[in-house]
C-alpha atoms as a PDB file:
ATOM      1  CA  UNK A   1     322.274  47.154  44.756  1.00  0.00           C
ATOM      2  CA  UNK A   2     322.878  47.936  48.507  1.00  0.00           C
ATOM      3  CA  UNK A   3     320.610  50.953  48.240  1.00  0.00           C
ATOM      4  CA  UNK A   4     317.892  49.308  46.751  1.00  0.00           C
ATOM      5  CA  UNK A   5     318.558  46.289  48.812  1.00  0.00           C
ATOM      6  CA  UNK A   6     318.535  48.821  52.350  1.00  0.00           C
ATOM      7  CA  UNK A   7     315.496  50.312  50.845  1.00  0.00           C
ATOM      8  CA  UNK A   8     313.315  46.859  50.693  1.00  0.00           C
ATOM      9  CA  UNK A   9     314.638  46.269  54.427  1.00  0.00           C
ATOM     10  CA  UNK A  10     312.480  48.985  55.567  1.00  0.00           C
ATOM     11  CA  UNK A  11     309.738  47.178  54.357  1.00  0.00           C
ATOM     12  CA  UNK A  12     310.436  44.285  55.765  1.00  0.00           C
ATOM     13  CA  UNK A  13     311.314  45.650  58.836  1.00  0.00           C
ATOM     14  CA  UNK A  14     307.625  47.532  59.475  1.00  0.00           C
ATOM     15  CA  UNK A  15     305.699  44.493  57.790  1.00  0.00           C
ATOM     16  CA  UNK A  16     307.102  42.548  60.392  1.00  0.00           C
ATOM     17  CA  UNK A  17     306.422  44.759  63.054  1.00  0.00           C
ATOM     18  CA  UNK A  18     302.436  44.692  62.207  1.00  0.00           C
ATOM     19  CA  UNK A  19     302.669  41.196  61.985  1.00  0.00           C
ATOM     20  CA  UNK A  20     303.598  40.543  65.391  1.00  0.00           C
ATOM     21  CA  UNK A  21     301.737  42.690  66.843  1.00  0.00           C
ATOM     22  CA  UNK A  22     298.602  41.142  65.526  1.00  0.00           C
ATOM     23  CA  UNK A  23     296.239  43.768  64.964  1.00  0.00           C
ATOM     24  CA  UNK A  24     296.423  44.506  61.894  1.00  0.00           C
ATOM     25  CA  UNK A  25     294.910  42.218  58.405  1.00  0.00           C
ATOM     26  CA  UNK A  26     298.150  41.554  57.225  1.00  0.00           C
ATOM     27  CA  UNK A  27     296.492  39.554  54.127  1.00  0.00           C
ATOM     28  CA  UNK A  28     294.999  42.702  53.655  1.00  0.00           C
ATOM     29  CA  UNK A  29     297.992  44.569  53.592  1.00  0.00           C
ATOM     30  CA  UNK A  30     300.170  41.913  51.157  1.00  0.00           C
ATOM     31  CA  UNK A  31     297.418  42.311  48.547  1.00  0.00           C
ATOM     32  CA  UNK A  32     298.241  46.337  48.572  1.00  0.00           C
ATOM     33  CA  UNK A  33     301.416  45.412  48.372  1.00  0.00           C
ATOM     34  CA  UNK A  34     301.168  43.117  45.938  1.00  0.00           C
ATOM     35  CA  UNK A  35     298.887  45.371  44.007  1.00  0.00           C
ATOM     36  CA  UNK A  36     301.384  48.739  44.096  1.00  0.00           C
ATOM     37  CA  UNK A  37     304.239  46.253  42.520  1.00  0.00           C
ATOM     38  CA  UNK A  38     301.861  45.236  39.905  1.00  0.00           C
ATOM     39  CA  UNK A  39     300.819  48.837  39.360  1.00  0.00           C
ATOM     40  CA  UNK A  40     304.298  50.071  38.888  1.00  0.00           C
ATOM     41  CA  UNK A  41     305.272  53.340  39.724  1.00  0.00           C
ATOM     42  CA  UNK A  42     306.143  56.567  36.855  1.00  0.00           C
ATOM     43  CA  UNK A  43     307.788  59.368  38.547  1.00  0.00           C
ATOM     44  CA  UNK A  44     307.989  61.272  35.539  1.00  0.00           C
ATOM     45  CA  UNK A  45     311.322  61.125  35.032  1.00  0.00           C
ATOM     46  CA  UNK A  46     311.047  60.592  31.036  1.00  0.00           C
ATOM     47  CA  UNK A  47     314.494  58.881  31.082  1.00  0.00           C
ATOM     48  CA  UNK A  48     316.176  62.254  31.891  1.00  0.00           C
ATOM     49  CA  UNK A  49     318.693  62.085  35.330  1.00  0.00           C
ATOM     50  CA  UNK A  50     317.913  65.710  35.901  1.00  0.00           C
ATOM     51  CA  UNK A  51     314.419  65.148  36.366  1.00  0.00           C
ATOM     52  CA  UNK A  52     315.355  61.574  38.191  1.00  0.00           C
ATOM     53  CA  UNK A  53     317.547  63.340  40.603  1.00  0.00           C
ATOM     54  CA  UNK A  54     315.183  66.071  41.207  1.00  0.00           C
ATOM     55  CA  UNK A  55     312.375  63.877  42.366  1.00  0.00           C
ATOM     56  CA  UNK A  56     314.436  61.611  44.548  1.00  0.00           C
ATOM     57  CA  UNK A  57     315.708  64.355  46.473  1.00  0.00           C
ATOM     58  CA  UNK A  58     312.472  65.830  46.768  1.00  0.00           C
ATOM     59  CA  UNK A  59     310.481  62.092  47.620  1.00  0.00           C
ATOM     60  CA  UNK A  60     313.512  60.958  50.083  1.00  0.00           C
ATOM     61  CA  UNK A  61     313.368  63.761  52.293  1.00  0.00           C
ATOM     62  CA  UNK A  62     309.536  63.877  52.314  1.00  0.00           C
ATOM     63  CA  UNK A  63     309.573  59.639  53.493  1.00  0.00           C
ATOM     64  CA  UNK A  64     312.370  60.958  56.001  1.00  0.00           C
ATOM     65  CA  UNK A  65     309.690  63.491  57.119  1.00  0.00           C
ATOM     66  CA  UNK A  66     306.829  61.012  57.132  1.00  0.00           C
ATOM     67  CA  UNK A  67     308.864  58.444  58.864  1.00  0.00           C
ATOM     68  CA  UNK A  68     309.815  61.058  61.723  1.00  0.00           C
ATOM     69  CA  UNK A  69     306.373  61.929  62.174  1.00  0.00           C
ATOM     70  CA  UNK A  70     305.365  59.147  62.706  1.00  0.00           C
ATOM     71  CA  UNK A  71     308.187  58.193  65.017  1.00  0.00           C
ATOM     72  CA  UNK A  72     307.217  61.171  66.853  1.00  0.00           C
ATOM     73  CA  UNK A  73     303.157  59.457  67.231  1.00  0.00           C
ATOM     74  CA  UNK A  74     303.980  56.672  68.171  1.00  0.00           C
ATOM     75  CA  UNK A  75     306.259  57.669  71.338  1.00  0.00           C
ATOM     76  CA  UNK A  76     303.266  59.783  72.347  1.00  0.00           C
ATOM     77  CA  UNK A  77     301.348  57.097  72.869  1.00  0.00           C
ATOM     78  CA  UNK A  78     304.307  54.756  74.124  1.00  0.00           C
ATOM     79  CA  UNK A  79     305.380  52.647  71.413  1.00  0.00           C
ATOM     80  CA  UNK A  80     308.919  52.286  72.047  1.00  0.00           C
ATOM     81  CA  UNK A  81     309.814  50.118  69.430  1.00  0.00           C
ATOM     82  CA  UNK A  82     308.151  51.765  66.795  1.00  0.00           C
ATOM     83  CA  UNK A  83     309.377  55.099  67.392  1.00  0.00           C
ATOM     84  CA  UNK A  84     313.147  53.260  67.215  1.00  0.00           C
ATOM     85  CA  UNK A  85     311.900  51.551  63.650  1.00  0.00           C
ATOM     86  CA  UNK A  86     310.984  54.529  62.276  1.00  0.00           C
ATOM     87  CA  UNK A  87     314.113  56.776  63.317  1.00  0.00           C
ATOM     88  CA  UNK A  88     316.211  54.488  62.075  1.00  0.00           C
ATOM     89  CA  UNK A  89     314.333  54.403  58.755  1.00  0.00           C
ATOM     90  CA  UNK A  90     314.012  58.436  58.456  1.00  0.00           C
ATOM     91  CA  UNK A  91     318.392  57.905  59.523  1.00  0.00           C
ATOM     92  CA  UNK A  92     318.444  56.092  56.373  1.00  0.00           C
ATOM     93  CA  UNK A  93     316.381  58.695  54.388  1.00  0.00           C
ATOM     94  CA  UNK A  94     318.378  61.410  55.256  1.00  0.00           C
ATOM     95  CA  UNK A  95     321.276  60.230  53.781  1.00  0.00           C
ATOM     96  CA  UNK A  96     319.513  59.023  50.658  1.00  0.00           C
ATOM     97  CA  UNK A  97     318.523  62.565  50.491  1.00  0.00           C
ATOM     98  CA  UNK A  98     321.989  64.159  51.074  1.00  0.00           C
ATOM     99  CA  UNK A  99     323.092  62.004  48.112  1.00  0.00           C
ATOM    100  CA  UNK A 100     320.843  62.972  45.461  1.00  0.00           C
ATOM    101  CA  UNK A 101     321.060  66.811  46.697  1.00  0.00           C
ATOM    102  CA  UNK A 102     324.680  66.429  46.196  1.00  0.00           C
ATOM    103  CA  UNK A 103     324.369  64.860  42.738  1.00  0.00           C
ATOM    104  CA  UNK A 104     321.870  67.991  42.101  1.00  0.00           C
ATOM    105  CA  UNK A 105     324.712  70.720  43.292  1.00  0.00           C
ATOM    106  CA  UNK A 106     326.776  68.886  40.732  1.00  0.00           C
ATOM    107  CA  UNK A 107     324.617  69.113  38.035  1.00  0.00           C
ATOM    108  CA  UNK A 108     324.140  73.041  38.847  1.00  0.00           C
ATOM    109  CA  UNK A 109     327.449  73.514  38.623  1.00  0.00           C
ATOM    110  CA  UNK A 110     328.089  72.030  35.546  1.00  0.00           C
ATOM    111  CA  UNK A 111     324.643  73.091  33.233  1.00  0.00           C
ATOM    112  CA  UNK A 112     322.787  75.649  35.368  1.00  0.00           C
ATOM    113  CA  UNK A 113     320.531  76.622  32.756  1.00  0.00           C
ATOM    114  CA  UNK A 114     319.347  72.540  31.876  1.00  0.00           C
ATOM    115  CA  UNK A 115     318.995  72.252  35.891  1.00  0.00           C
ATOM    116  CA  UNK A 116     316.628  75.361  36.608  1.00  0.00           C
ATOM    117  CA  UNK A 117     314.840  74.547  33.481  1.00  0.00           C
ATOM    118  CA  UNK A 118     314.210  71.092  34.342  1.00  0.00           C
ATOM    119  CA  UNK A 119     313.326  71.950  38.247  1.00  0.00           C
ATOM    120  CA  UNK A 120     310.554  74.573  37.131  1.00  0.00           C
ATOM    121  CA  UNK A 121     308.909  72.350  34.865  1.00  0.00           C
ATOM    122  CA  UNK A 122     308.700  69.568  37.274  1.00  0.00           C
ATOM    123  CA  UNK A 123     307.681  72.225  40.430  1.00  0.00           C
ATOM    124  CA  UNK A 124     304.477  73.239  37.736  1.00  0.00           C
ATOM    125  CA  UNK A 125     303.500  69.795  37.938  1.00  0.00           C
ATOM    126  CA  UNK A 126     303.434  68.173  41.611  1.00  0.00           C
ATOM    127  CA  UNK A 127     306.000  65.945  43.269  1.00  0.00           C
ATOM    128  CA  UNK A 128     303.603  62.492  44.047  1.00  0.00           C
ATOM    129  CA  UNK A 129     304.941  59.860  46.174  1.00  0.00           C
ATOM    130  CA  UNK A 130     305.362  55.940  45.033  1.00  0.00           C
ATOM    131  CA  UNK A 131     302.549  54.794  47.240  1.00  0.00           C
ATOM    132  CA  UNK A 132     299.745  56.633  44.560  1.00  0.00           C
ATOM    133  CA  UNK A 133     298.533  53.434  42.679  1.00  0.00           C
ATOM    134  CA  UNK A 134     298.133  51.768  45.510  1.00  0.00           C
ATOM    135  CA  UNK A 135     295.131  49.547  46.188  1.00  0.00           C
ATOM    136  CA  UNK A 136     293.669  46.650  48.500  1.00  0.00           C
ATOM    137  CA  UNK A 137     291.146  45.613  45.656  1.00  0.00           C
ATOM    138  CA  UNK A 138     287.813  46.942  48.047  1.00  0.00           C
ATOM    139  CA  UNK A 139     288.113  50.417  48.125  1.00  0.00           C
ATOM    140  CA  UNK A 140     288.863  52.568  44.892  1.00  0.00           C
ATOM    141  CA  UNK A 141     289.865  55.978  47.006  1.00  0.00           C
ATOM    142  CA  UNK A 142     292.380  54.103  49.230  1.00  0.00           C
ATOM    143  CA  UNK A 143     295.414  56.427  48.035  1.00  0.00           C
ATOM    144  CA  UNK A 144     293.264  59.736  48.412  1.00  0.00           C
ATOM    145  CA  UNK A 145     291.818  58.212  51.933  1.00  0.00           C
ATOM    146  CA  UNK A 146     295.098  57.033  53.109  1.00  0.00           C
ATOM    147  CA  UNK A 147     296.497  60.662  52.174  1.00  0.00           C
ATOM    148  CA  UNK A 148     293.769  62.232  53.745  1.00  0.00           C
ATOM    149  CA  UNK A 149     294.075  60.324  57.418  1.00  0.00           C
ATOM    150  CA  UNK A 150     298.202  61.425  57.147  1.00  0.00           C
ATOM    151  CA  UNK A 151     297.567  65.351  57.000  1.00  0.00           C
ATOM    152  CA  UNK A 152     294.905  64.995  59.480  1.00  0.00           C
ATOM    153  CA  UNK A 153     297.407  63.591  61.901  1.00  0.00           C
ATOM    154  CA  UNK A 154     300.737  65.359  60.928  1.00  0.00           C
ATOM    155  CA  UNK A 155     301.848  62.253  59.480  1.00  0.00           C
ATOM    156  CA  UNK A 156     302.841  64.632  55.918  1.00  0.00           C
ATOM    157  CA  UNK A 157     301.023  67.896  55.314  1.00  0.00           C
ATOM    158  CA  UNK A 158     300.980  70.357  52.442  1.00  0.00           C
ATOM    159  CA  UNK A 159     302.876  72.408  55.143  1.00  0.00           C
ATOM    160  CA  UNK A 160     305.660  69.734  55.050  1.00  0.00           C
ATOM    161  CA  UNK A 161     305.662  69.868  50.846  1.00  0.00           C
ATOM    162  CA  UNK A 162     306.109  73.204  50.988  1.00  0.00           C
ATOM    163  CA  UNK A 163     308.687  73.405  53.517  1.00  0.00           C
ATOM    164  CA  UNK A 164     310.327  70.881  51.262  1.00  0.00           C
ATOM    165  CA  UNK A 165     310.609  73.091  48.608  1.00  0.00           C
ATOM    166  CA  UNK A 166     312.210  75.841  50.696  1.00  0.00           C
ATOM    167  CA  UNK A 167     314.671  73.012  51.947  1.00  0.00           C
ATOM    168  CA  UNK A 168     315.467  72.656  48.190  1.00  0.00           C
ATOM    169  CA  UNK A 169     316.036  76.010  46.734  1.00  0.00           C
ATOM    170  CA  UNK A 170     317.663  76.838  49.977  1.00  0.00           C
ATOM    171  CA  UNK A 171     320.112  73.450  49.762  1.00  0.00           C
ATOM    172  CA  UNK A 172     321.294  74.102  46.110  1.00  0.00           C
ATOM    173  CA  UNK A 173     321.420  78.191  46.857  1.00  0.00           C
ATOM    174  CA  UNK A 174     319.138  78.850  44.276  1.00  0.00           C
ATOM    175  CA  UNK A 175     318.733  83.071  45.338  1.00  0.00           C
ATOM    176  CA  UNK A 176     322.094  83.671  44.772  1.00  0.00           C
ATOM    177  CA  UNK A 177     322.585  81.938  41.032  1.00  0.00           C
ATOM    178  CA  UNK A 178     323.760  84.029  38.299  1.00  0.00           C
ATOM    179  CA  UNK A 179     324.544  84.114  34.868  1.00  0.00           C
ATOM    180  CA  UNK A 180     321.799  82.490  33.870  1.00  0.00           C
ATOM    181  CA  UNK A 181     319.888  82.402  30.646  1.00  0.00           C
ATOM    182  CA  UNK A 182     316.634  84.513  30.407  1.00  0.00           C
ATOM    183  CA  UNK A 183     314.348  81.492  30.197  1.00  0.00           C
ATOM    184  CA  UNK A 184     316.505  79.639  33.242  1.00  0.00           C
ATOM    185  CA  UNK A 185     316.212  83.041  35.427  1.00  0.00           C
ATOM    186  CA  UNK A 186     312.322  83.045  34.914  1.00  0.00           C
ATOM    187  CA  UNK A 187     312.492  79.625  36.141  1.00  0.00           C
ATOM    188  CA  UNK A 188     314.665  80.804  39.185  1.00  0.00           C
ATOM    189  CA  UNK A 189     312.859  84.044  39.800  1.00  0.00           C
ATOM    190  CA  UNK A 190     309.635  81.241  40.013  1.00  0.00           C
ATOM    191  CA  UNK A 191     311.049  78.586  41.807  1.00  0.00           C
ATOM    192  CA  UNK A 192     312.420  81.081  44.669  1.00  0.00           C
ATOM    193  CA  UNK A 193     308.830  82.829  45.359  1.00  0.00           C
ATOM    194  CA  UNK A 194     307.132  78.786  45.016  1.00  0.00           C
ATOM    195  CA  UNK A 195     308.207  77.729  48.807  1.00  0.00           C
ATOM    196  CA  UNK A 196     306.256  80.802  50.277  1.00  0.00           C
ATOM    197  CA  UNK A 197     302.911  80.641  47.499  1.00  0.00           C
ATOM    198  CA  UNK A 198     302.599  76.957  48.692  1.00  0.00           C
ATOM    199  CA  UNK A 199     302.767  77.417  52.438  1.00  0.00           C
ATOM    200  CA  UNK A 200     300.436  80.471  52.469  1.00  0.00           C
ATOM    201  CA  UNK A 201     297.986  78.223  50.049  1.00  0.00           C
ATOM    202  CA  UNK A 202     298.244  75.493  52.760  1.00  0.00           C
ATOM    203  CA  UNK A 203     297.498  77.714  55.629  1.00  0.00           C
ATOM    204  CA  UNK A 204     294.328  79.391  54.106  1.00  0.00           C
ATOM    205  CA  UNK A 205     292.901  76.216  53.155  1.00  0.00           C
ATOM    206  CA  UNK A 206     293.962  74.820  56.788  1.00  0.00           C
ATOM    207  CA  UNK A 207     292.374  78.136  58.291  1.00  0.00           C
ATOM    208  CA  UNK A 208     289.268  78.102  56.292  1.00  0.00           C
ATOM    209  CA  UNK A 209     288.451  74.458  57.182  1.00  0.00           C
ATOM    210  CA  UNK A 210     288.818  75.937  61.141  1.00  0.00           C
ATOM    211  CA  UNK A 211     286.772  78.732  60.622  1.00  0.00           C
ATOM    212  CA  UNK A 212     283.786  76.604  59.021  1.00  0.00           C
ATOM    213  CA  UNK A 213     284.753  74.006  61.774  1.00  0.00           C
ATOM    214  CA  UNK A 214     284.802  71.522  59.292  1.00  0.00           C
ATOM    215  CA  UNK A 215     285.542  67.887  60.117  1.00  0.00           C
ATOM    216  CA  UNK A 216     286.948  65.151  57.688  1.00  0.00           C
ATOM    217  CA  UNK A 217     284.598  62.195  58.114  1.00  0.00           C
ATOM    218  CA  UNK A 218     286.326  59.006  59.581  1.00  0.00           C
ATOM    219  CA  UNK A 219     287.849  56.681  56.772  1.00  0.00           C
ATOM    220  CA  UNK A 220     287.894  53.357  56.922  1.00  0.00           C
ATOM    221  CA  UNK A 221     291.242  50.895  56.346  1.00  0.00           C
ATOM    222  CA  UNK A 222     291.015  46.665  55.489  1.00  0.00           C
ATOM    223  CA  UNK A 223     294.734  46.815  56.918  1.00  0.00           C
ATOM    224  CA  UNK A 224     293.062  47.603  60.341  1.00  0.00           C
ATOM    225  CA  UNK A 225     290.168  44.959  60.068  1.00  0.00           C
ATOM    226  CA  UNK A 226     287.929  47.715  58.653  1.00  0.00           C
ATOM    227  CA  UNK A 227     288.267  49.931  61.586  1.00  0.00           C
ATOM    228  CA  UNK A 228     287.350  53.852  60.510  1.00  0.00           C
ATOM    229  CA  UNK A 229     290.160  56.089  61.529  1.00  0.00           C
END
């Protein structure tokens, strides 16, 4: 209950820093919010702990990443106070993070096989964060726009998923398990080459969209009085 409870402070926390500082359509922004609670949420989990524990470490170290980015914006342009918010948010993260990484090294050490089997199948699949349902009832592409805007500004990239990943098999030592079954050491064999695939993926697409000089057209956000970012 204190997790969950330290978890819905950070909300609090950043909805009350755009409401004082009054540029933002904050009725706007509780009908998203209101909307994503309504949506729900399915991580895919299928009421296994394996697969719960693999996501969370996976989605609390990519909002500690997001969070730090965006600590790190907003300092470059000389908001103080928001760079403190969100460092003390990503603080938070990490240690949700080291928790569920921990629970993971437990589980390895007790069924390595039902672990590696269970981390493959979700790693052919695609790690998506809470915020995909979301909605402010005007624009139907809000997720994919909002997504889009965050890689364009190093907010979270495919770079950072990947290096994720590489955090992950690297964490729970994943090169050096043995005694594995034959299905569980394909999954190993896959998972250790997945870090690298994804990273060089994300650098030709990131190269290719240089080369052609390619632009993403502004979007445009209620939550910012329907300014186009």
């Amino acid at each position: 209950r204190g997790w969950t409870s330290e978890e819905n402070r950070h909300g609090d926390l950043l909805n009350k820093y755009l409401y004082l500082g009054g540029r933002c359509d904050m009725r706007s922004i509780e009908v998203t919010i209101q909307h994503l609670i309504t949506n729900g949420f399915n991580p895919d989990a299928q009421k296994d702990p394996y697969r719960g524990f693999v996501y969370t470490s996976f989605q609390e170290r990519a909002t500690k990443v997001s969070h730090s980015n965006v600590g790190r914006l907003a300092g470059q342009y000389g908001d103080k106070s928001l760079r403190k918010i969100c460092a003390q948010i990503a603080g938070d993260e990490g240690r949700h993070e080291r928790a569920y990484q921990t629970f993971c090294e437990e589980i390895l050490k007790r069924d390595p096989d039902g672990f590696m089997m269970v981390f493959g199948d979700m790693m052919r699949g695609q790690i998506v964060m809470p915020a995909e349902l979301m909605t402010d009832g005007k624009n139907p592409n809000l997720y994919t726009d909002f997504s889009d805007v965050a890689q364009r500004l190093g907010v979270y990239t495919a770079l950072d998923y990947a290096d994720i990943l590489r955090h992950l098999v690297d964490r729970w030592d994943l090169e050096k398990i043995e005694g594995l079954s034959s299905e569980a050491e394909k999954e190993r064999e896959y998972l250790c080459k997945l870090p690298d695939r994804y990273r060089k993926l994300a650098e030709r697409s990131m190269n290719k969209k240089k080369k052609v000089n390619e632009e993403d057209a502004p979007k445009t956000f209620s939550w910012i009085n329907g300014r186009s970012v």
